[in-house]
N, C-alpha and C. Protein backbone atom coordinates (compact mmCIF):
# COMPACT_ATOMS: atom_id res chain seq x y z
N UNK A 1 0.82 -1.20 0.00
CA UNK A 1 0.00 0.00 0.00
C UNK A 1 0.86 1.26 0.00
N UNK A 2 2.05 1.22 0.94
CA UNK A 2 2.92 2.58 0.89
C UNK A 2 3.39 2.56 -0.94
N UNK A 3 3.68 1.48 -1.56
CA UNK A 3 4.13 1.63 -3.03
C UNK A 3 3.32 2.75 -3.70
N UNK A 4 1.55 2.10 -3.53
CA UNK A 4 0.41 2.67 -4.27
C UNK A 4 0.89 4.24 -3.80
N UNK A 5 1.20 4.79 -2.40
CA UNK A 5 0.73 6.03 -1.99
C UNK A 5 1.85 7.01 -2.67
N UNK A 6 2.93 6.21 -2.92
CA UNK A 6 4.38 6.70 -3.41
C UNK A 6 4.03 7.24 -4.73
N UNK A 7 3.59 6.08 -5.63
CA UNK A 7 3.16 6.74 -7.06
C UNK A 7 2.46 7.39 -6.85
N UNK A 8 1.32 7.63 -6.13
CA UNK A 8 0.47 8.85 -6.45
C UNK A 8 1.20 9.99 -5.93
N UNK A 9 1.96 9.97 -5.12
CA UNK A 9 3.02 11.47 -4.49
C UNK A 9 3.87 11.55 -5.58
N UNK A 10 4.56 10.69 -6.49
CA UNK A 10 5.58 10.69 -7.58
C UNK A 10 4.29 11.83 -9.03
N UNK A 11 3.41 10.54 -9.14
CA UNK A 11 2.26 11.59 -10.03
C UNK A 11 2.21 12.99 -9.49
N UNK A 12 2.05 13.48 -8.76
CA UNK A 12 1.37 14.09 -8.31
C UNK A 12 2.15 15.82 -8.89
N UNK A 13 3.86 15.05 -8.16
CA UNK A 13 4.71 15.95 -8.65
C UNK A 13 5.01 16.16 -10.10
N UNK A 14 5.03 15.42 -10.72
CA UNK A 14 5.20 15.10 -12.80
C UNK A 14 4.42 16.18 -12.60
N UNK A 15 2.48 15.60 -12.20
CA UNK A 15 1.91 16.98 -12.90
C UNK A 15 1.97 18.16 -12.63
N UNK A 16 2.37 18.79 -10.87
CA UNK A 16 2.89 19.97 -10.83
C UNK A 16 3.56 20.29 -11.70
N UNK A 17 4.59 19.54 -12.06
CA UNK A 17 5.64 20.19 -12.83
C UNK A 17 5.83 20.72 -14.37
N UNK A 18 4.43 19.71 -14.92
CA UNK A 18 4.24 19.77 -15.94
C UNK A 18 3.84 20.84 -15.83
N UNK A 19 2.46 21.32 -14.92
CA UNK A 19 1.55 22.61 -15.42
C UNK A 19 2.28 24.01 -15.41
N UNK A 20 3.48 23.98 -14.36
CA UNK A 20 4.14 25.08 -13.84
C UNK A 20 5.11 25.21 -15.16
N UNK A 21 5.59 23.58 -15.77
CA UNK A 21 6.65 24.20 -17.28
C UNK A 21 5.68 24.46 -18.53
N UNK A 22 4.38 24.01 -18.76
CA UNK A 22 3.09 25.05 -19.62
C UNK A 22 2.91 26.46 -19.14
N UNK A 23 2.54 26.68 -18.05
CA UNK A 23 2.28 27.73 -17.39
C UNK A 23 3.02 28.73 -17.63
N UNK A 24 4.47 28.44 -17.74
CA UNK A 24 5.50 29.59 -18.07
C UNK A 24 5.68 29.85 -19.75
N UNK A 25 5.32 28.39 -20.23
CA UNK A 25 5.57 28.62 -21.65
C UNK A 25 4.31 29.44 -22.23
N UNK A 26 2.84 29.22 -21.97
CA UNK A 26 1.88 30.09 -22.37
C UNK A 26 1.85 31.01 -22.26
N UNK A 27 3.16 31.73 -21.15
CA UNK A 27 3.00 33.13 -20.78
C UNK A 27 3.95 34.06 -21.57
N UNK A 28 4.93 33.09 -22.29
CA UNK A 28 6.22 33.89 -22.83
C UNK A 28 5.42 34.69 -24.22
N UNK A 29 6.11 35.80 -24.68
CA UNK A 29 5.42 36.15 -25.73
C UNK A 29 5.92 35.10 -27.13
N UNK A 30 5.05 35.25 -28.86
CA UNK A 30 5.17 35.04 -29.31
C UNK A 30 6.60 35.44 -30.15
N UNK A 31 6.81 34.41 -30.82
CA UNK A 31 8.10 35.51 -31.57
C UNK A 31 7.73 35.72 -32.46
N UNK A 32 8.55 36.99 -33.27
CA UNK A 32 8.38 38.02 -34.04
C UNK A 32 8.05 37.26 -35.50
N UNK A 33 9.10 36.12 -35.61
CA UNK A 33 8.82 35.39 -36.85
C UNK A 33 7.65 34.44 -37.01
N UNK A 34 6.78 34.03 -36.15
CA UNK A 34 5.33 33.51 -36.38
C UNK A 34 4.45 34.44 -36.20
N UNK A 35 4.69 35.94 -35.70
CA UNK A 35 3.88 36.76 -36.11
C UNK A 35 4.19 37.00 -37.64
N UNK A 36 4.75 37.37 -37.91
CA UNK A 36 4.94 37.89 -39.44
C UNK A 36 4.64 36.51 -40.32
N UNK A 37 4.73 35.38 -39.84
CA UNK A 37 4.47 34.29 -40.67
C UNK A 37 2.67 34.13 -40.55
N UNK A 38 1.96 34.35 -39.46
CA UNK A 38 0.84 34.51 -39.43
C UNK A 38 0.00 35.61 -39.96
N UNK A 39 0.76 36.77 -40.17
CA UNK A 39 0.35 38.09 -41.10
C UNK A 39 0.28 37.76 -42.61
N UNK A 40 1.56 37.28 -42.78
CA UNK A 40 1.38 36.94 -44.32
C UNK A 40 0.30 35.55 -44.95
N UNK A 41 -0.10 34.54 -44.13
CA UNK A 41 -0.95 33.94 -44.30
C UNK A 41 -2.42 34.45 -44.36
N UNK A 42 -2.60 35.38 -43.72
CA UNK A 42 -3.73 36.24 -43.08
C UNK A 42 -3.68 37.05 -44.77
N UNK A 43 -2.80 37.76 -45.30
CA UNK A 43 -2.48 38.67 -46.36
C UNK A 43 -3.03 37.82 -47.63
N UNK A 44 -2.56 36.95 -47.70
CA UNK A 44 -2.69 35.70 -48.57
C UNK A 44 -3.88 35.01 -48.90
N UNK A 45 -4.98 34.71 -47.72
CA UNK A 45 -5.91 34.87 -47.46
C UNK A 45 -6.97 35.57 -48.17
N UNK A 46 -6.50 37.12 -47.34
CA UNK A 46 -7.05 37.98 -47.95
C UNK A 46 -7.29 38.53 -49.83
N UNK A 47 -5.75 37.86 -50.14
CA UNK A 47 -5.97 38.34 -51.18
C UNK A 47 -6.67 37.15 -52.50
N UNK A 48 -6.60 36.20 -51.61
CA UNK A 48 -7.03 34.73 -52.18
C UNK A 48 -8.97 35.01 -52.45
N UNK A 49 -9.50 35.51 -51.64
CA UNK A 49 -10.78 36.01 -51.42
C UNK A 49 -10.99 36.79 -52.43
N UNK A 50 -10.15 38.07 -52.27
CA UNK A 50 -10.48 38.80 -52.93
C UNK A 50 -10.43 38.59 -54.36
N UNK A 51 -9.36 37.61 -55.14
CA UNK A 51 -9.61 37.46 -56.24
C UNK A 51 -10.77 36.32 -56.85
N UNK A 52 -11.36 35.73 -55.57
CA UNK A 52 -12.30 34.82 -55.93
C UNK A 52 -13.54 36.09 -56.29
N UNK A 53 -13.79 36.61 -55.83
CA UNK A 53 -14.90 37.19 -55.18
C UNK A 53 -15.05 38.30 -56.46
N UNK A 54 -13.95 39.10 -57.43
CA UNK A 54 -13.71 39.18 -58.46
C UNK A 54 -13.63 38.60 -59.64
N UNK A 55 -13.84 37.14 -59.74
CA UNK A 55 -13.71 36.03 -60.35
C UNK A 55 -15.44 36.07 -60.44
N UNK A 56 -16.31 35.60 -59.50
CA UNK A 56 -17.41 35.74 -59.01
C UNK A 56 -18.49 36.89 -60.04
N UNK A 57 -17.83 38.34 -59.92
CA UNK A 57 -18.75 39.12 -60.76
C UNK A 57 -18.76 39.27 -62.06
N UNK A 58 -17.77 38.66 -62.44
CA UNK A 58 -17.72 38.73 -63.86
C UNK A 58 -18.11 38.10 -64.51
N UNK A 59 -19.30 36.71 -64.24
CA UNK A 59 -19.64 36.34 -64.60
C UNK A 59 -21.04 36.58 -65.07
């Protein structure tokens, strides 16, 4: 029974530890290069639309 109580004190700590090394990582900011990689997809997007949507009236 002390085995059983051990793993759950061993668990217990993993998941502290886990949430506290997420916890810090969700908090760091993004970097500069997946912003700009997410802008230009967003741009791309945009302009993907827009030539449908021009495509669209000319018919």
């Amino acid at each position: 029974m002390a085995k059983k109580s051990r793993m759950s004190h061993m668990d217990e700590q993993v998941i502290e530890n886990l949430k506290r090394l997420y916890s810090e990582t969700a908090q760091e900011p993004v970097p500069e290069r997946f912003t700009r990689l997410l802008q230009q997809l967003r741009d791309q997007e945009t302009s993907e639309n827009g030539a449908k949507a021009e495509g669209e009236g000319e018919q």
